[in-house]
N, C-alpha and C. Protein backbone atom coordinates (compact mmCIF):
# COMPACT_ATOMS: atom_id res chain seq x y z
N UNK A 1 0.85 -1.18 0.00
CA UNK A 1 0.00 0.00 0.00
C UNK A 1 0.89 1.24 0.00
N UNK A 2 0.43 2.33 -0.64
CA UNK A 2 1.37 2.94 -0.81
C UNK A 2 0.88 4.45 0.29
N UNK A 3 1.83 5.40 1.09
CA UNK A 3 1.74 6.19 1.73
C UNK A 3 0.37 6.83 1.51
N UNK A 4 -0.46 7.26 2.57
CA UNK A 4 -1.50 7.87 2.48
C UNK A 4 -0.81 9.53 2.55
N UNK A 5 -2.42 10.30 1.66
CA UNK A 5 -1.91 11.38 1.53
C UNK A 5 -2.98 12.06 2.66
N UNK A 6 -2.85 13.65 3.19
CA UNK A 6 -3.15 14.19 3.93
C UNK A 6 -4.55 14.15 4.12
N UNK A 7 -5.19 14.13 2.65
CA UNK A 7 -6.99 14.22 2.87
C UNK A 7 -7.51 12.97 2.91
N UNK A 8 -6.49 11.69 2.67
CA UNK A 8 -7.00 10.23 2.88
C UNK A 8 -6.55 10.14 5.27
N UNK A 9 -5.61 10.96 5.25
CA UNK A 9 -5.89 10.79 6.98
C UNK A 9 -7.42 11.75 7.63
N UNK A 10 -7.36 12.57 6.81
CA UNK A 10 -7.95 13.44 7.02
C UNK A 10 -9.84 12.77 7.36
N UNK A 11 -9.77 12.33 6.06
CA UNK A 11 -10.98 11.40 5.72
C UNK A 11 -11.00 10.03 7.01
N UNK A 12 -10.04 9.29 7.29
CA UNK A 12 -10.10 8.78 8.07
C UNK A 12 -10.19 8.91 9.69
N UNK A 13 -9.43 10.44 9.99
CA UNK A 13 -10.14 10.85 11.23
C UNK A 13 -11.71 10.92 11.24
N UNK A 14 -12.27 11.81 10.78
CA UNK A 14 -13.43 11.78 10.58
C UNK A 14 -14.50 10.83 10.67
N UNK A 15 -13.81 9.80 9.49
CA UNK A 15 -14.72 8.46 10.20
C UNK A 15 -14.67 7.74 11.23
N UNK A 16 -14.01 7.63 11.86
CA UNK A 16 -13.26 7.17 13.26
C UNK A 16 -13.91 8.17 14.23
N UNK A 17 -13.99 9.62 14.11
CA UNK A 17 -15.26 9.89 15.10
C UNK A 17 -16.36 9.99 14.61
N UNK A 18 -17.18 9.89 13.82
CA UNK A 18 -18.55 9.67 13.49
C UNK A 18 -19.00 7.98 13.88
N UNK A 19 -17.97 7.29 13.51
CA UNK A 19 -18.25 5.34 14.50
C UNK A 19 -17.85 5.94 16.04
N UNK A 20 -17.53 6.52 16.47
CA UNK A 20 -17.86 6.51 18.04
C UNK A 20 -19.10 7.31 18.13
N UNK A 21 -19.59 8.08 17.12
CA UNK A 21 -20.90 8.41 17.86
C UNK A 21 -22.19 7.25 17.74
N UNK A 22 -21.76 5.97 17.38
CA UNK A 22 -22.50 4.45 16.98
C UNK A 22 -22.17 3.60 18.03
N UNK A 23 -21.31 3.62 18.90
CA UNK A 23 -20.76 2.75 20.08
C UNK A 23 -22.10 2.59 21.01
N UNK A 24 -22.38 1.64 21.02
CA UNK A 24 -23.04 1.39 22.50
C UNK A 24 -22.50 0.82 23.61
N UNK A 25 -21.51 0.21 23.42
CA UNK A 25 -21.73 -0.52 24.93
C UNK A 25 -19.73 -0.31 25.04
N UNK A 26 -19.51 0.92 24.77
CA UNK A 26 -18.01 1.53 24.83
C UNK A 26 -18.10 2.98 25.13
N UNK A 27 -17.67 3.38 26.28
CA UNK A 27 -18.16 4.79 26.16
C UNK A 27 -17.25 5.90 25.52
N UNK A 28 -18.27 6.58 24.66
CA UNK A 28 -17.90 7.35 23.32
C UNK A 28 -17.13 8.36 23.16
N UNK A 29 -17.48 8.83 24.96
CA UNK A 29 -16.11 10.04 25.30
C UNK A 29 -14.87 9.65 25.16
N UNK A 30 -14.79 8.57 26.03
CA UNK A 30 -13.00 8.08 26.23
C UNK A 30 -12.84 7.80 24.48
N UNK A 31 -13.74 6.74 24.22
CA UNK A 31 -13.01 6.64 22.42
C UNK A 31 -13.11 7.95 21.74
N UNK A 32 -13.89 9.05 21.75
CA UNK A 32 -13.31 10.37 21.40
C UNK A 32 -12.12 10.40 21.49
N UNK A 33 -12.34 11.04 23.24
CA UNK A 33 -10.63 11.74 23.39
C UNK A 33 -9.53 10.68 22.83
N UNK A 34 -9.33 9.39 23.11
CA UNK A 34 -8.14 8.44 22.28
C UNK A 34 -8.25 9.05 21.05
N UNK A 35 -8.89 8.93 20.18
CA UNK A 35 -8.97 9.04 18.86
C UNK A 35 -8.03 10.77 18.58
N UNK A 36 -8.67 11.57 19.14
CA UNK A 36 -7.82 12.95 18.85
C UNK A 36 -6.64 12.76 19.72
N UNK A 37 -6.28 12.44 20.83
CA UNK A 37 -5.10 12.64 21.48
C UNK A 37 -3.88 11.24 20.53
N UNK A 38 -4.54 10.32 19.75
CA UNK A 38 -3.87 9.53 18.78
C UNK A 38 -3.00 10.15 17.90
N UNK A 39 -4.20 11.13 17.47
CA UNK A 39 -3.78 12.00 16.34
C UNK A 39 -3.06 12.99 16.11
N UNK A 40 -3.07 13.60 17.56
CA UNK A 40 -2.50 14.31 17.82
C UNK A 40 -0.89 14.08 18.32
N UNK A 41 -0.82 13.03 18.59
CA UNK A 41 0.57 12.66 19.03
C UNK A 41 1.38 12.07 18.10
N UNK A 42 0.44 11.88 17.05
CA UNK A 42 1.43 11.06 15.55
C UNK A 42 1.19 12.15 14.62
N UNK A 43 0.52 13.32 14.60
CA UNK A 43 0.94 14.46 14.07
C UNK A 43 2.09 14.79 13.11
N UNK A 44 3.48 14.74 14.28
CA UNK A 44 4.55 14.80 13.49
C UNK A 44 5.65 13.77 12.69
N UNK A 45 4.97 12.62 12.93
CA UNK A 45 5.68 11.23 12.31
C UNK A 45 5.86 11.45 11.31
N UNK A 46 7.55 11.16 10.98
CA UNK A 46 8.10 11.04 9.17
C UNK A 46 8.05 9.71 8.55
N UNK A 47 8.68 8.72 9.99
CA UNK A 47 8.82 7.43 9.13
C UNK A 47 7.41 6.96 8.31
N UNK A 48 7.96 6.71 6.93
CA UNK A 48 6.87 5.81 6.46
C UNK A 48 6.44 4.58 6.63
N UNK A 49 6.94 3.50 7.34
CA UNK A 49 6.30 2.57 7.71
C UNK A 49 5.80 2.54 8.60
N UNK A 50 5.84 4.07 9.85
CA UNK A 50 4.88 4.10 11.04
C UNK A 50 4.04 4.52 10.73
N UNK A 51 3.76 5.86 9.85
CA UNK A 51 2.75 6.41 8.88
C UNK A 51 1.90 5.00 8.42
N UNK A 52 2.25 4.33 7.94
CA UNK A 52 1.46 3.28 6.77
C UNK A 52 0.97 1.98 7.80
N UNK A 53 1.62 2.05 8.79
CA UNK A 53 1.04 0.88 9.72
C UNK A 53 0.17 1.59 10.58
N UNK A 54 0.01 2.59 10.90
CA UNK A 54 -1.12 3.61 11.51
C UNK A 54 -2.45 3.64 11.21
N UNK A 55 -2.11 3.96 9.60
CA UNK A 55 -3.22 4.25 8.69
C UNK A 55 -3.90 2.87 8.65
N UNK A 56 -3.29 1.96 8.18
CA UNK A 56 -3.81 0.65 8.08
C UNK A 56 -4.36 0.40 9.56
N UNK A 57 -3.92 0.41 10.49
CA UNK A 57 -4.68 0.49 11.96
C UNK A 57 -6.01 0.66 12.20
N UNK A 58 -5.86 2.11 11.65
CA UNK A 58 -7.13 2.82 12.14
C UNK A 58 -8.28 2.46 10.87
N UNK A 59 -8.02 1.99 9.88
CA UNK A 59 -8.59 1.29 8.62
C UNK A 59 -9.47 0.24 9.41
N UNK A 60 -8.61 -0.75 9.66
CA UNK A 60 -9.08 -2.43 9.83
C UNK A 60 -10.01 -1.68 11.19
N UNK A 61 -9.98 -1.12 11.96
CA UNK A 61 -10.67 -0.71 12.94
C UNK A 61 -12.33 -0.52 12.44
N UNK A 62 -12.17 0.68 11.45
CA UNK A 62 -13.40 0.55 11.08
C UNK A 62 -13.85 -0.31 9.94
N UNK A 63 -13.37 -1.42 9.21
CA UNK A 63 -13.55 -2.42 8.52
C UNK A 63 -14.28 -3.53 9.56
N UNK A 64 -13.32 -3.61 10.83
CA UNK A 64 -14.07 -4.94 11.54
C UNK A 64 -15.21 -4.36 12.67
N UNK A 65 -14.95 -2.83 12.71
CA UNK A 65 -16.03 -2.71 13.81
C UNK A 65 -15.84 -3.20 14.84
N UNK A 66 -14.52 -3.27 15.30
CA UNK A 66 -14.42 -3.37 17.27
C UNK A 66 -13.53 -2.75 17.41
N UNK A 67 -13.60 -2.70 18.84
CA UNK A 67 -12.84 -2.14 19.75
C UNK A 67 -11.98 -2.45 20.62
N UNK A 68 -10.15 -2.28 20.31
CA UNK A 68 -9.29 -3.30 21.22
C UNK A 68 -8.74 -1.87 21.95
């Protein structure tokens, strides 16, 4: 897979909080705040294979629909 670009993370924050406003039985605040304080802390990452294993992360997340 090749490096995601800024509006494909971009796009994927987004969906990642719109599925926590679908959580029932996880509460939606704490997976909020994770989700931005995630994002916020990999912000400045160069490497590309932490970049690309991230993205893929937060992908399969909302592909399988749970929560680890």
């Amino acid at each position: 897979m090749s490096l995601p670009n800024k509006r494909e993370i971009l796009k994927l924050y987004k969906n990642l909080l719109r599925y926590s406003e679908q959580l029932q039985f996880t509460d939606q605040s704490y997976f909020t705040r994770r989700i931005k304080k995630e994002f916020k802390d990999n912000k400045n990452i160069t490497d590309e294979s932490d970049i690309s294993f991230k993205f893929e992360k937060g992908i399969i997340l909302l592909l399988r629909r749970t929560v680890v």
